[in-house]
C-alpha atoms as a PDB file:
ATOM      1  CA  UNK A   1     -50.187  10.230   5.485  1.00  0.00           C
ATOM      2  CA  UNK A   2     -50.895   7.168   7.259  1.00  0.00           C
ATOM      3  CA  UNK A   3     -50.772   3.481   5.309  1.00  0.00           C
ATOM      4  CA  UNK A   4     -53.340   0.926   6.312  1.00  0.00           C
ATOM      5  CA  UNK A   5     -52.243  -2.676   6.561  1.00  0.00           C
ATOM      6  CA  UNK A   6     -54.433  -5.606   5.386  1.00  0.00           C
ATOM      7  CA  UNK A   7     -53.497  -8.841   3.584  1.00  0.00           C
ATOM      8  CA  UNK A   8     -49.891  -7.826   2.634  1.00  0.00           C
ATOM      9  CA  UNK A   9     -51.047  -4.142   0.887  1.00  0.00           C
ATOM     10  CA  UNK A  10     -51.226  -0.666   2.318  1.00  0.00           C
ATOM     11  CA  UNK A  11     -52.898   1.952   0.786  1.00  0.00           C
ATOM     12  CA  UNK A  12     -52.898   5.674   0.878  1.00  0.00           C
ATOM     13  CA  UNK A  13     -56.137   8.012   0.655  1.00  0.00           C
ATOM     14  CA  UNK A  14     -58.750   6.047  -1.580  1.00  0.00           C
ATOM     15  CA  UNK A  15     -59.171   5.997  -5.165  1.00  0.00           C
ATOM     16  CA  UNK A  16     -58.263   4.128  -8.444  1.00  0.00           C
ATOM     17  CA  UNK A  17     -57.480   5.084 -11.932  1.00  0.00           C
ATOM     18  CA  UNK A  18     -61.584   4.808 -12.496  1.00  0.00           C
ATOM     19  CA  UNK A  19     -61.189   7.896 -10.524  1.00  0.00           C
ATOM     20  CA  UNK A  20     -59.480   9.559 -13.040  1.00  0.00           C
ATOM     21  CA  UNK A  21     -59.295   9.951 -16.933  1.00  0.00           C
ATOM     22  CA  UNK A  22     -55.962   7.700 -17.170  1.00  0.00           C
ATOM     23  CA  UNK A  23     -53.264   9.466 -19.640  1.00  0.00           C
ATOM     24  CA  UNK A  24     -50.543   7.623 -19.654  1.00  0.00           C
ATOM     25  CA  UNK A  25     -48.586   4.791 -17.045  1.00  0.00           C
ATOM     26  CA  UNK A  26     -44.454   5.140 -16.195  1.00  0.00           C
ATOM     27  CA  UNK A  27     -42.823   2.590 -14.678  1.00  0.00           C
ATOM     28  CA  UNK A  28     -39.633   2.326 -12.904  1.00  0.00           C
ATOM     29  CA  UNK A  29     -37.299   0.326 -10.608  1.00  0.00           C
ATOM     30  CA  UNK A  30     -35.038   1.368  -7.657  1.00  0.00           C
ATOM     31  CA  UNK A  31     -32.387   0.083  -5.712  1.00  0.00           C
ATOM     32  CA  UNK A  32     -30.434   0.736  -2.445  1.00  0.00           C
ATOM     33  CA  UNK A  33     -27.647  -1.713  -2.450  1.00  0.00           C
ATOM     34  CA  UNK A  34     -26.137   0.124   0.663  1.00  0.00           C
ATOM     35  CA  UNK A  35     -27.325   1.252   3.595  1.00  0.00           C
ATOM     36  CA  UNK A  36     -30.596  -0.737   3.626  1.00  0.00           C
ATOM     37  CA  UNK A  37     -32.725   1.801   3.104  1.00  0.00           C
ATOM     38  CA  UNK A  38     -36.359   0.415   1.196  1.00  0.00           C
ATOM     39  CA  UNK A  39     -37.123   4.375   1.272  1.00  0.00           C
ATOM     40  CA  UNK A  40     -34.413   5.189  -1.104  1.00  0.00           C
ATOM     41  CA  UNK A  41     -34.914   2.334  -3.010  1.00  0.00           C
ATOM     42  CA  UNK A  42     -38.866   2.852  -3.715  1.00  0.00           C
ATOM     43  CA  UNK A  43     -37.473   7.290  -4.144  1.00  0.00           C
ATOM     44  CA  UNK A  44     -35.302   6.039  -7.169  1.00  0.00           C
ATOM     45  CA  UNK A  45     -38.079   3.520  -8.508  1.00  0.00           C
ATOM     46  CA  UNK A  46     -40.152   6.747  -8.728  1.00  0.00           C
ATOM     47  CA  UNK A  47     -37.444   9.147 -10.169  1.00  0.00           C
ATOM     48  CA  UNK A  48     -36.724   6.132 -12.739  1.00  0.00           C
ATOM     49  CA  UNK A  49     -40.650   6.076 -13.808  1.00  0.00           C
ATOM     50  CA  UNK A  50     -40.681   9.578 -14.420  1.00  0.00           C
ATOM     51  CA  UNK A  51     -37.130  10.620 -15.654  1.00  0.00           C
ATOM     52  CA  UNK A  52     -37.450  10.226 -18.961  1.00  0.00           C
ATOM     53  CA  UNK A  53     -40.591  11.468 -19.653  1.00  0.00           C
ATOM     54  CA  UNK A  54     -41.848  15.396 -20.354  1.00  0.00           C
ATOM     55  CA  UNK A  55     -45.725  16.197 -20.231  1.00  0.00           C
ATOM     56  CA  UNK A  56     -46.036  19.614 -22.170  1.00  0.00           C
ATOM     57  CA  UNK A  57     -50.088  18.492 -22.708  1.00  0.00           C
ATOM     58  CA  UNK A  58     -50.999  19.944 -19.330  1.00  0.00           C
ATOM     59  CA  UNK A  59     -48.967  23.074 -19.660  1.00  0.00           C
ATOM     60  CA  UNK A  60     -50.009  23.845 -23.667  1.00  0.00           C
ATOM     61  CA  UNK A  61     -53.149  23.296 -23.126  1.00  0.00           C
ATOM     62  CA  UNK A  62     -53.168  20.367 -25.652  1.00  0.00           C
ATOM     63  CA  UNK A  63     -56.319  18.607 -23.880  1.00  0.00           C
ATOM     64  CA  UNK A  64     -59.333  20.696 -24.156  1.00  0.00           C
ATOM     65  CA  UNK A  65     -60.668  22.250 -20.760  1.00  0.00           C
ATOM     66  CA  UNK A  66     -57.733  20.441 -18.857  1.00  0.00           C
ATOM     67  CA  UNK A  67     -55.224  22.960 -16.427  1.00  0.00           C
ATOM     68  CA  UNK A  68     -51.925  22.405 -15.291  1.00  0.00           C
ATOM     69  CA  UNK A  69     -53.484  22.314 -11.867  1.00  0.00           C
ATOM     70  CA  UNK A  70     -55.680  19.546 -13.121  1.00  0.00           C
ATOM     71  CA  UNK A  71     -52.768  17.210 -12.871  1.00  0.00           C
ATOM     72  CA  UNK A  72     -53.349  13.807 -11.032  1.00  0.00           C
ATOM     73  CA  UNK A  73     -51.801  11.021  -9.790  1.00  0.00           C
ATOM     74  CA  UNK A  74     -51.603   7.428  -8.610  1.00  0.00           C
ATOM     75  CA  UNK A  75     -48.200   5.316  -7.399  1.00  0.00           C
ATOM     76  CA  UNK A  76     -48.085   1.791  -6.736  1.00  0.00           C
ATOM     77  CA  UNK A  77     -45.334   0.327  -5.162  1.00  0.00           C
ATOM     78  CA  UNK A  78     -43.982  -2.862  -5.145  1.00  0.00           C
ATOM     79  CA  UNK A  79     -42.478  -3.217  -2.085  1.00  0.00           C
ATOM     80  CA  UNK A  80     -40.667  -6.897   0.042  1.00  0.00           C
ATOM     81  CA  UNK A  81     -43.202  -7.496   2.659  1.00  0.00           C
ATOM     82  CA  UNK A  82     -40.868  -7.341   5.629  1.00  0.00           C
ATOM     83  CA  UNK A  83     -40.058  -3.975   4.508  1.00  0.00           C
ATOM     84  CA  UNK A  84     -43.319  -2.265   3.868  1.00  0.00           C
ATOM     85  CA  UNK A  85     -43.770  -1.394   7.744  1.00  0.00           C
ATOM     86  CA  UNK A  86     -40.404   0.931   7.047  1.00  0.00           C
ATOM     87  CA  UNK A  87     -41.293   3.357   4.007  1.00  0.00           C
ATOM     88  CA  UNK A  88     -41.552   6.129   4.620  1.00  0.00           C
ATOM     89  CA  UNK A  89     -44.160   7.503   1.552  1.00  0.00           C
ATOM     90  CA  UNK A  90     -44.011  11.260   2.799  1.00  0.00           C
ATOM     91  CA  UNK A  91     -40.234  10.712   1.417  1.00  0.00           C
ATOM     92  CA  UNK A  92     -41.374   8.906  -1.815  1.00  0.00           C
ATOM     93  CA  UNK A  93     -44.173  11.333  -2.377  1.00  0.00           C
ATOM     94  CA  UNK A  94     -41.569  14.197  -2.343  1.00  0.00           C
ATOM     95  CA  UNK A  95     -39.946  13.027  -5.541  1.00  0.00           C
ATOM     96  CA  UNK A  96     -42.589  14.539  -7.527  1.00  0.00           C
ATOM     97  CA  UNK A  97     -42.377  18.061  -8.650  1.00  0.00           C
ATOM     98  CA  UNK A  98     -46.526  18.477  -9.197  1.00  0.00           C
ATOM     99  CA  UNK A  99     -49.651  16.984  -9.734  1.00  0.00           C
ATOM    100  CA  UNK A 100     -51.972  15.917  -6.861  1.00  0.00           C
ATOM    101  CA  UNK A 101     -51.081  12.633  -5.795  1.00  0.00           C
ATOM    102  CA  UNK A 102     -55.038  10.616  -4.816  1.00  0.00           C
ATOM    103  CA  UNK A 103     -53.180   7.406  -4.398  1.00  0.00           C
ATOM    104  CA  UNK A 104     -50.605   5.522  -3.043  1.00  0.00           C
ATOM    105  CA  UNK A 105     -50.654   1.929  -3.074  1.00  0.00           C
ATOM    106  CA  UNK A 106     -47.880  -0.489  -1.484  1.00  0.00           C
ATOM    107  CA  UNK A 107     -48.003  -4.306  -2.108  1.00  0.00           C
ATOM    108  CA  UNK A 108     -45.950  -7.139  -2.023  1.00  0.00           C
ATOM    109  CA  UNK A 109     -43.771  -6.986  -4.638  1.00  0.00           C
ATOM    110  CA  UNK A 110     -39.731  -5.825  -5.335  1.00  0.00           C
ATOM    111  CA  UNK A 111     -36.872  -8.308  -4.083  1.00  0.00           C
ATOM    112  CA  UNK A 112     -34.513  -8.247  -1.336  1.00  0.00           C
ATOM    113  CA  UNK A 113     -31.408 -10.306  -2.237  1.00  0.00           C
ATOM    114  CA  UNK A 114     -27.837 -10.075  -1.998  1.00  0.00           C
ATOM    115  CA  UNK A 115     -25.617  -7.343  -3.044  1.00  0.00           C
ATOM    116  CA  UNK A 116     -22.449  -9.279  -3.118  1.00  0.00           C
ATOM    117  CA  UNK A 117     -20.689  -7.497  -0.516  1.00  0.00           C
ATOM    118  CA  UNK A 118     -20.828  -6.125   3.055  1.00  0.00           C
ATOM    119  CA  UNK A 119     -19.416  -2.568   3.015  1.00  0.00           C
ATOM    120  CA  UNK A 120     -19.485  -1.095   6.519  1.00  0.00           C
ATOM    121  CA  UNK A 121     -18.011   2.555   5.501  1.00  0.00           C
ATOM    122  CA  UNK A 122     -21.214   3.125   3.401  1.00  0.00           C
ATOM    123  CA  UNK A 123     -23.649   2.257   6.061  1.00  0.00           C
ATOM    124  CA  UNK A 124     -24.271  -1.405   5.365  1.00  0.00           C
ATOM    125  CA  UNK A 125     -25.965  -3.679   8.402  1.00  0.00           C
ATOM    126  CA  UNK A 126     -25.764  -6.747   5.932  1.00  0.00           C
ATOM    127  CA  UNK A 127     -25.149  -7.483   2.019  1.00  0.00           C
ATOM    128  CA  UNK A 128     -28.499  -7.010   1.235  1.00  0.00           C
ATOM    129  CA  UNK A 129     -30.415  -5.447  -1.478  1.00  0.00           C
ATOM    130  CA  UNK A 130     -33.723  -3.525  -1.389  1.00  0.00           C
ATOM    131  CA  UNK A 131     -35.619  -3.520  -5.107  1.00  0.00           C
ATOM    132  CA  UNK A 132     -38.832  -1.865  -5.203  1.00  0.00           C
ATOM    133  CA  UNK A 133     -40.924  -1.410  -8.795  1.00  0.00           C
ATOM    134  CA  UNK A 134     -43.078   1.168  -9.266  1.00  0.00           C
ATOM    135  CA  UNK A 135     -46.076   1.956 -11.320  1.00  0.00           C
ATOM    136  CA  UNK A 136     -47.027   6.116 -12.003  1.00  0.00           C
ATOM    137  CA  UNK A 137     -50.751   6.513 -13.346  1.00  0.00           C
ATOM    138  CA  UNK A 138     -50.581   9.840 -14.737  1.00  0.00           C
ATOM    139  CA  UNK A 139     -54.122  11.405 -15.789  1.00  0.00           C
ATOM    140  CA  UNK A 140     -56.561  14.363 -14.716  1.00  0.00           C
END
């Protein structure tokens, strides 16, 4: 899917957690202190958000009328603004097992700073170090 850029924020399809009856909200942060890679780090924001969580509701049938298949929803990403123009959010979306994703939302946000060290033999350019937060809206 295609992000739009305007004023520092790219979105992803349209929508909002109005769109939605809003469950529950993980959050997570991800780094990639090697390589340079803001994909990987905004991947391991969104494995961090959802890693220690388990959502038996949808499969028990625990909210009234509500499937499995019912399962929505919406990332935000905060992501360095000289990096948003390289993530890749196919790769980030991939991270989730299920539910429909209506909404991906990049915006300025995360850190790039300094990882200490310059390791060439793991695929370093520089010593820098990509942070990205993200933000899982989890509803139906």
């Amino acid at each position: 899917m295609e992000c739009e850029q305007s004023g520092g924020t790219a979105s992803v399809e349209s929508g909002s957690t109005q769109s939605m009856n809003l469950l529950f909200v993980e959050m997570g942060v991800g780094y990639d202190q090697h390589g340079q890679d803001v994909t990987a780090a905004a991947m391991r924001a969104c494995r961090d958000a959802i890693s220690s969580n388990s959502i038996p509701a949808f499969r028990r049938g625990s909210i009234p009328g509500v499937t499995f298949d019912q399962m929505k929803l919406q990332i935000k990403l905060g992501v360095p603004q000289p990096l948003q123009h390289s993530l890749d959010i196919e790769r980030v979306k991939s991270v989730f097992p299920y539910g429909k994703i209506i909404n991906c939302e990049v915006v300025d946000g995360g850190l790039i700073c300094s990882s200490g060290v310059h390791v060439e033999e793991m695929g370093d350019k520089n010593d820098d170090c990509y942070i990205v937060n993200a933000a899982v809206y989890v509803g139906y």
